[in-house]
Protein backbone atom coordinates (compact mmCIF):
# COMPACT_ATOMS: atom_id res chain seq x y z
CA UNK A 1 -19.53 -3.95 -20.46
CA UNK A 2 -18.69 -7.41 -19.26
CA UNK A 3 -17.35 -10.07 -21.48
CA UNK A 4 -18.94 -13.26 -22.09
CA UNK A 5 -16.24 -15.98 -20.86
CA UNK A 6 -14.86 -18.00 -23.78
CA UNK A 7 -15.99 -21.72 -23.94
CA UNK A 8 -13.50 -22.18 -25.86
CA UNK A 9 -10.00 -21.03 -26.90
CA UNK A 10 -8.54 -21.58 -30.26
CA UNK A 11 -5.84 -23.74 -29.32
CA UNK A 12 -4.16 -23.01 -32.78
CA UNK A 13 -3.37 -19.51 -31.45
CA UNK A 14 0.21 -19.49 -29.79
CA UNK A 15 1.05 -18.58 -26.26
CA UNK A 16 3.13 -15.53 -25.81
CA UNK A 17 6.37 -16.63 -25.40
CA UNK A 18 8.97 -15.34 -21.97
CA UNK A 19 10.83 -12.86 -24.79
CA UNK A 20 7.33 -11.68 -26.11
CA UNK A 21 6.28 -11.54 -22.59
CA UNK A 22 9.09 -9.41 -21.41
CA UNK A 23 9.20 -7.50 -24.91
CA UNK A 24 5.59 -6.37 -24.27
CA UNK A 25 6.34 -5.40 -21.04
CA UNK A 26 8.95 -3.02 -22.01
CA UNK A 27 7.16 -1.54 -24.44
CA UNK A 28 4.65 -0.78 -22.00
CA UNK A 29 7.14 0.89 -19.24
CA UNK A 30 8.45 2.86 -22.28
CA UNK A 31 4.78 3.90 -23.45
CA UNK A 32 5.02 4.95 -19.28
CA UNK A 33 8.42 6.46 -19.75
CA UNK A 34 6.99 8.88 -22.53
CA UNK A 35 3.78 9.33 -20.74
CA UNK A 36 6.21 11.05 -17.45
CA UNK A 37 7.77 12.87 -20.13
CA UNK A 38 5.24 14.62 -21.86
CA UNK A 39 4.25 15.65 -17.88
CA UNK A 40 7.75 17.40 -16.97
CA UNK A 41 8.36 14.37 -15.29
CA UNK A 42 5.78 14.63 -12.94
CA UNK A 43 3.62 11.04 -11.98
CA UNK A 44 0.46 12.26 -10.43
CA UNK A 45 -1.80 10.30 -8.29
CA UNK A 46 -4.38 10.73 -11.15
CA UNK A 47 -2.30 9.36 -13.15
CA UNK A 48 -0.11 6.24 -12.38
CA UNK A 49 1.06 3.10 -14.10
CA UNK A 50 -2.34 0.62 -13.54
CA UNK A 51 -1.27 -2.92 -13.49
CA UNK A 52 -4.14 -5.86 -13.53
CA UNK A 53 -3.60 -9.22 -12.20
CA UNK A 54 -6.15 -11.85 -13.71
CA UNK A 55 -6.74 -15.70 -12.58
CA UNK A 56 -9.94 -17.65 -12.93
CA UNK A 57 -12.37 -16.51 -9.66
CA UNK A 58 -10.01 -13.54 -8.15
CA UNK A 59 -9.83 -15.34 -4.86
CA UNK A 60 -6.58 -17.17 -4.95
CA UNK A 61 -4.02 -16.43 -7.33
CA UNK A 62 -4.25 -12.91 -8.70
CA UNK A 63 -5.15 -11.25 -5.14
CA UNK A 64 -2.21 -12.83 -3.75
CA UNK A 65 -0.04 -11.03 -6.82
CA UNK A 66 -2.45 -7.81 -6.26
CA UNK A 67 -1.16 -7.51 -2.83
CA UNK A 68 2.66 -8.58 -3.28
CA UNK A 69 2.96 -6.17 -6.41
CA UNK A 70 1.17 -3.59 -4.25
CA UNK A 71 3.82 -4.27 -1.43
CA UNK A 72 6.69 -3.86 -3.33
CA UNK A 73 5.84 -0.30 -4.67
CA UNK A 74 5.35 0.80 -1.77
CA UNK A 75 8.23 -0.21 0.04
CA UNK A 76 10.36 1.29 -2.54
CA UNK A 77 8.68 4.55 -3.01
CA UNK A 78 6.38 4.58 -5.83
CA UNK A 79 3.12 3.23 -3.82
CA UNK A 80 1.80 6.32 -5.55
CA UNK A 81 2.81 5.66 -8.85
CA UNK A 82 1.73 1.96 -9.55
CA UNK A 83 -1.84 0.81 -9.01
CA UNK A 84 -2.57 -2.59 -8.72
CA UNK A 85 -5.76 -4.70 -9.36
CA UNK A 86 -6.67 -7.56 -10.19
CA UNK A 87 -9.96 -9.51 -11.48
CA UNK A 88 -11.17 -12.91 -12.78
CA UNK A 89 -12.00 -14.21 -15.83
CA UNK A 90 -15.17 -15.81 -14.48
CA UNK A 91 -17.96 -14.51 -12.17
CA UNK A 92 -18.57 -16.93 -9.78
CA UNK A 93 -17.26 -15.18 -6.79
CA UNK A 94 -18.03 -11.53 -7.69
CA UNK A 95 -18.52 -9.41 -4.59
CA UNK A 96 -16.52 -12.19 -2.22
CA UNK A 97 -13.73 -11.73 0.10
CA UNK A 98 -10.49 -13.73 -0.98
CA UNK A 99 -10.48 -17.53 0.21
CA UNK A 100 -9.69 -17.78 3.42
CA UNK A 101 -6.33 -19.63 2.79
CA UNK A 102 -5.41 -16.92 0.49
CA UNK A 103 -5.64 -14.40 3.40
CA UNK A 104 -4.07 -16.49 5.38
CA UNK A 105 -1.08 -17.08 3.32
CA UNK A 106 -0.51 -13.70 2.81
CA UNK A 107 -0.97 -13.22 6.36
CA UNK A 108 2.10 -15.48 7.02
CA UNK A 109 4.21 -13.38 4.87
CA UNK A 110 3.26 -10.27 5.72
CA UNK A 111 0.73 -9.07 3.58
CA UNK A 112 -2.97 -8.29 3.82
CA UNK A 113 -5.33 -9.12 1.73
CA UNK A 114 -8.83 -9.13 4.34
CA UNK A 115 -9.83 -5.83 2.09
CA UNK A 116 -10.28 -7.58 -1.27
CA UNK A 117 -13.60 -8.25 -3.00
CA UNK A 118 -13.33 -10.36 -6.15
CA UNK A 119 -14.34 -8.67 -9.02
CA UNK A 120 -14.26 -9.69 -13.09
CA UNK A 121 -11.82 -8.54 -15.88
CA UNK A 122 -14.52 -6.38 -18.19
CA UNK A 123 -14.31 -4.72 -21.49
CA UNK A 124 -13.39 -1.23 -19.75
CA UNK A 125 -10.51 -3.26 -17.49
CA UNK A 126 -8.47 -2.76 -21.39
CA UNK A 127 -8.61 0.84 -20.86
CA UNK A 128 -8.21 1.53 -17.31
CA UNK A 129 -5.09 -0.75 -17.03
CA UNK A 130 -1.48 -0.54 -18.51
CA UNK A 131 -0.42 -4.17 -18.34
CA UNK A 132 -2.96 -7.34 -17.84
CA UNK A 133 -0.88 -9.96 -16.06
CA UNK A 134 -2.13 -13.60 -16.37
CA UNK A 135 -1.25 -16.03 -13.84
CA UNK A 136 -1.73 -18.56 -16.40
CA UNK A 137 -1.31 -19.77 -20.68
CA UNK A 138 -5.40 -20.45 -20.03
CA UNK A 139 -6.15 -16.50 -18.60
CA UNK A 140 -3.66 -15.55 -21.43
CA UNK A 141 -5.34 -17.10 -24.12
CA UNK A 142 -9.27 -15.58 -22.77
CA UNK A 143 -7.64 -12.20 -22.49
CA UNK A 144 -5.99 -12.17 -26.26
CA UNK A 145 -9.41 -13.69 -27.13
CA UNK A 146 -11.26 -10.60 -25.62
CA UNK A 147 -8.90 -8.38 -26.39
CA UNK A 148 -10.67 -5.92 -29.32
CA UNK A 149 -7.25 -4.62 -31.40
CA UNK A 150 -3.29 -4.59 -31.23
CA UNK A 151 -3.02 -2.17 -28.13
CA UNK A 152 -5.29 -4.30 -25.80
CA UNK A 153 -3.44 -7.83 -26.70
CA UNK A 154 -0.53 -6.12 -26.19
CA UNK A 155 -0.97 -5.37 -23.01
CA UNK A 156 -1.37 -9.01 -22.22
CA UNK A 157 1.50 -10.75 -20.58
CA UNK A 158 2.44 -14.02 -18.58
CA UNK A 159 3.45 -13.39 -15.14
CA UNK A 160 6.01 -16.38 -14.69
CA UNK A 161 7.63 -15.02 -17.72
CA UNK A 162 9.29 -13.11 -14.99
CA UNK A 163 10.89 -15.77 -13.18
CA UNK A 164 13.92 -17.32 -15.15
CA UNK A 165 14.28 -20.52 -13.09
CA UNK A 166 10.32 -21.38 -13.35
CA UNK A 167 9.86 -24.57 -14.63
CA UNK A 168 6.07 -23.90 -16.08
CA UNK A 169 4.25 -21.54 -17.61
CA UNK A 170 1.36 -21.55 -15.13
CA UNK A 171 0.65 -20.70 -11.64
CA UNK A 172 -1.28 -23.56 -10.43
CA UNK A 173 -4.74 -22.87 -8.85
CA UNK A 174 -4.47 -24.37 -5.78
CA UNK A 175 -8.37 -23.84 -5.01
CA UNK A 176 -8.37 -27.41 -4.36
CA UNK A 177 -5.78 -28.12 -2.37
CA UNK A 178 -4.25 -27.39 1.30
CA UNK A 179 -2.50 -24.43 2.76
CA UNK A 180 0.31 -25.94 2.14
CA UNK A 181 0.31 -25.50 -1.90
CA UNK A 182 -1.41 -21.67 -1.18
CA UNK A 183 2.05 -21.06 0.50
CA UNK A 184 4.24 -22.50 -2.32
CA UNK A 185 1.85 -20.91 -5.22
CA UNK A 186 2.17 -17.58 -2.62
CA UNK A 187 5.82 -18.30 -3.28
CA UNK A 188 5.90 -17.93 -6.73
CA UNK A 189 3.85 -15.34 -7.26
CA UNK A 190 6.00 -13.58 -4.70
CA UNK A 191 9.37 -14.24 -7.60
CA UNK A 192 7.64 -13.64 -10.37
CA UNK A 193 6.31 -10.32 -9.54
CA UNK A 194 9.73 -9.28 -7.90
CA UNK A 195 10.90 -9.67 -11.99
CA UNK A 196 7.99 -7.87 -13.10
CA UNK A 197 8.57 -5.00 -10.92
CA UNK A 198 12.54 -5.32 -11.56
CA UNK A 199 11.60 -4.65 -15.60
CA UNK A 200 8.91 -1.80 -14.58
CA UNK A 201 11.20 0.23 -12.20
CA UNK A 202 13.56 1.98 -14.25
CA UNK A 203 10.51 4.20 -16.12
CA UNK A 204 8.50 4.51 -13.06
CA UNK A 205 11.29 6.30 -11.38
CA UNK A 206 11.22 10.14 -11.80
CA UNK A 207 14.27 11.96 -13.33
CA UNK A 208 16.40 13.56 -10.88
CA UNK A 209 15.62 17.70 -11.10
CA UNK A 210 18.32 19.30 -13.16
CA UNK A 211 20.11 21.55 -10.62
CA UNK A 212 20.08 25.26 -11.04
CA UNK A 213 23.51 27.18 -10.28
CA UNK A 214 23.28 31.03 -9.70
CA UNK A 215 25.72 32.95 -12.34
């Protein structure tokens, strides 16, 4: 089912502040922890932590933290364990590659994102996804908005809540500028979601196997 985009947002309702952020997020790597668990420790590939990034279109900010997140699980082993998405609150670019100074910023670091088609954040996207991550207080507020009870809001979190020497809240959408602010908004993301993953890590790490000794 896809959501109707809000026209408005209560401004009365408060943001999620960087300890509510971060306290929701470790609830949700515990939930995780529990989940590995109740499997003998065992992740499977049907199975993994889902993570969803969410900006306005999908064609700036949220692939660029699809991709980096992506990155940095698998260069430390747990590609298989984390999945990571991301989606817009709007549908104006549904079915569209990422703008083209998008793939060309990750490009320049390293990353690619020539595969992505933007998509939009839907009812289901609740369900299928661990932890929403919005790139800004505005995607925040539309996803607590949409979300239907207690588990889906709080799975909603702020990604800069991640970086303790940002100065804002908010990635800023730099649809209308150069490549210049794609590469510093590319840069943020890129800290942010390196404190994101830092939180996750621990629970997404498999216990070591007891070891047997023969009598």
């Amino acid at each position: 089912m896809r959501l109707t985009r809000a026209r408005t947002v209560d401004s009365r309702r408060p943001h999620t502040t960087v300890q509510e952020s971060r306290r929701r997020v470790a609830i949700r790597a515990a939930l995780c922890r529990n989940r590995i668990d109740r499997q003998n420790g065992s992740v499977t590939a049907r199975d993994p932590f889902r993570v969803i990034f969410v900006c306005t279109g999908n064609i700036c900010r949220s692939p660029m933290a699809e991709a980096v997140f992506r990155d940095l699980a698998e260069r430390q082993g747990l590609g298989s364990r984390i999945v990571s998405r991301s989606a817009g609150t709007g549908d104006w670019h549904l079915g569209e590659r990422a703008d083209h100074r998008t793939i060309d910023a990750l490009a320049r670091r390293g990353y690619d994102g020539s595969l992505h088609r933007a998509r939009q954040f839907t009812a289901a996207s609740f369900a299928e996804n661990d932890l929403v991550v919005a790139l800004d207080r505005t995607h925040e507020r539309i996803l607590r908005e949409w979300a239907r009870d207690e588990d889906e809001d709080g799975k909603v979190t702020l990604l800069l809540a991640f970086d303790p020497d940002a100065s804002t809240h908010d990635v800023p959408d730099p649809y209308y500028a150069g490549p210049e602010m794609f590469d510093s908004v590319l840069g943020m993301i890129e800290t942010a979601t390196r404190g994101l993953f830092r939180q996750l890590e621990p629970a997404l790490r498999l216990p070591r196997t007891p070891r047997t000794f023969g009598a």
